[in-house]
C-alpha atoms as a PDB file:
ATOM      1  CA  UNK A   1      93.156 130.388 106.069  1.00  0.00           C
ATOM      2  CA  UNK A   2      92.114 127.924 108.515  1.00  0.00           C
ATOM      3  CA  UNK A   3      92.035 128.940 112.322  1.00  0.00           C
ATOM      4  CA  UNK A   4      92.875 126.351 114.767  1.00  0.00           C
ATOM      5  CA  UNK A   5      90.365 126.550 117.978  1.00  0.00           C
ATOM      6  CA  UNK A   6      91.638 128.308 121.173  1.00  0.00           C
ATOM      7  CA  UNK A   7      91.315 125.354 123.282  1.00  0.00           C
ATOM      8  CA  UNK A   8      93.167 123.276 121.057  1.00  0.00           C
ATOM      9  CA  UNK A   9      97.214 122.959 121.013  1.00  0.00           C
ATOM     10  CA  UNK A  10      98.451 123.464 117.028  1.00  0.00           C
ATOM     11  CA  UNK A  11     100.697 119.821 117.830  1.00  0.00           C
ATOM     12  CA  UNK A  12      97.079 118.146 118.204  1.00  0.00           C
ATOM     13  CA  UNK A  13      95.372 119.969 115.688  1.00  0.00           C
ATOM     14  CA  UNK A  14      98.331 118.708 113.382  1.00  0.00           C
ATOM     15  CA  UNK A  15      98.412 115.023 113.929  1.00  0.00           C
ATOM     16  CA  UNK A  16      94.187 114.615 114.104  1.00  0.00           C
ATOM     17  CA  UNK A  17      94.307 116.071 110.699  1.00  0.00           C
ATOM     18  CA  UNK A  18      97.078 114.440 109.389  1.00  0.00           C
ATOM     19  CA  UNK A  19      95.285 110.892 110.248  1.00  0.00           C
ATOM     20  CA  UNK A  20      91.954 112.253 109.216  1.00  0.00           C
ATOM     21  CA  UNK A  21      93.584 113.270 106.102  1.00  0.00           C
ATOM     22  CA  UNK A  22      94.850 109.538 105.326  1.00  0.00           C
ATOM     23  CA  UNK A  23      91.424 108.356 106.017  1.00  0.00           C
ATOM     24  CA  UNK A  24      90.375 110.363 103.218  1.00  0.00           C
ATOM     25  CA  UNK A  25      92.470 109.269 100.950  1.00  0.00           C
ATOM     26  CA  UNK A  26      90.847 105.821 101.865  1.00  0.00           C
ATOM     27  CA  UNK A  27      87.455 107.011 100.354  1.00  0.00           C
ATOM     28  CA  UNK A  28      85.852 108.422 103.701  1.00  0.00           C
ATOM     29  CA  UNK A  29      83.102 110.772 103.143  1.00  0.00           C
ATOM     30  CA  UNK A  30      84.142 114.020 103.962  1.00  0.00           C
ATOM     31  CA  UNK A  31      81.909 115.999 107.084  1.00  0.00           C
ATOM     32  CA  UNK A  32      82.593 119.401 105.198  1.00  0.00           C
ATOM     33  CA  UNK A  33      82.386 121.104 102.101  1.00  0.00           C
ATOM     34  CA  UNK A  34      85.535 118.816 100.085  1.00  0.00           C
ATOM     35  CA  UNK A  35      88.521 121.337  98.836  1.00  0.00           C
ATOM     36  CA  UNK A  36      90.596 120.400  96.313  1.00  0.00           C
ATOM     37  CA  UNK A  37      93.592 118.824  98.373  1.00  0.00           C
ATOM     38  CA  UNK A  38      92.503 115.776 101.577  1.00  0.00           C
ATOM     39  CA  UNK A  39      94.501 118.209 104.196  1.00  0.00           C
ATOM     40  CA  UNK A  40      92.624 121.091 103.842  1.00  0.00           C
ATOM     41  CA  UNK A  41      88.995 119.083 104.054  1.00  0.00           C
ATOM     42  CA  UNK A  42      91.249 117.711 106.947  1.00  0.00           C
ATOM     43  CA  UNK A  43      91.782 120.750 108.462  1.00  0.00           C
ATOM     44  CA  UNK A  44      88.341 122.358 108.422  1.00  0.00           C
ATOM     45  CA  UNK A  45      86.616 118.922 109.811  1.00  0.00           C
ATOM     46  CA  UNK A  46      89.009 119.345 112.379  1.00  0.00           C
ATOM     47  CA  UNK A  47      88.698 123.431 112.951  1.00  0.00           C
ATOM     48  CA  UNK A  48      84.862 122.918 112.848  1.00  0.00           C
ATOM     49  CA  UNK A  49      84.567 120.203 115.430  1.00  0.00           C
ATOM     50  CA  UNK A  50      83.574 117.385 112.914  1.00  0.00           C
ATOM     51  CA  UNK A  51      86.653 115.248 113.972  1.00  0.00           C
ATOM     52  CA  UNK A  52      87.925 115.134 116.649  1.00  0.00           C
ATOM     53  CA  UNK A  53      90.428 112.491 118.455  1.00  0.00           C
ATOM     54  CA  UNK A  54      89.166 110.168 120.926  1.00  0.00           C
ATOM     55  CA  UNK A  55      91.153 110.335 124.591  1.00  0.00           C
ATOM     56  CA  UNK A  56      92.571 106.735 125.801  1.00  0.00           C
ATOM     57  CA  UNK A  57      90.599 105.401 128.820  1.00  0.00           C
ATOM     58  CA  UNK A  58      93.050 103.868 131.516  1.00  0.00           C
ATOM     59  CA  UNK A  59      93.162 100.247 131.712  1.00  0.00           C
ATOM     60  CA  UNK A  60      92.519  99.841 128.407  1.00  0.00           C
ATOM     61  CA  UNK A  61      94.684  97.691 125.587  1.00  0.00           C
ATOM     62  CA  UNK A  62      96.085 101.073 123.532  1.00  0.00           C
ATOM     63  CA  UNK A  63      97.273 101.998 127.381  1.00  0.00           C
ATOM     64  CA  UNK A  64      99.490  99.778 127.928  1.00  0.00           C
ATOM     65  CA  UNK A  65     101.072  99.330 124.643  1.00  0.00           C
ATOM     66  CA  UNK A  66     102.052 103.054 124.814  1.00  0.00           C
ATOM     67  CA  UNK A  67     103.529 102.464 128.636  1.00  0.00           C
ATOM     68  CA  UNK A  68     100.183 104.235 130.074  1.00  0.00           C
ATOM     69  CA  UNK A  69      99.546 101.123 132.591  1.00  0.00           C
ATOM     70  CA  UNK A  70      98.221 102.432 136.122  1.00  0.00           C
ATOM     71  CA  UNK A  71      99.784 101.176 138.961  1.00  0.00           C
END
């Protein structure tokens, strides 16, 4: 069973490894030991601290798109 870290939300947790787990379908190396099914290796690179997502800085393109824009 894979524990999700106590500063983490499980909504979070969920969606990083659901992307990561795409990615590994891609052919990306895996960062931990690889299990037999992508979300699982997902999962534990995520649990561990191996992936993690990166926060949107303000001002920037990905901002505004998503309706972020500082006034």
């Amino acid at each position: 069973m894979i524990t999700i870290p106590e500063d983490a939300n499980s909504f979070e947790f969920a969606r990083v490894a659901s992307l990561r787990a795409a990615q590994l379908m891609l052919g990306c190396t895996p960062r931990v030991e690889h299990a037999t099914k992508h979300t699982v290796t997902a999962q534990r690179e995520v649990a561990e601290g191996k992936v993690s997502r990166i926060p949107l800085v303000a001002g920037s393109p990905d901002d505004v798109k998503h309706g972020h824009r500082e006034k």
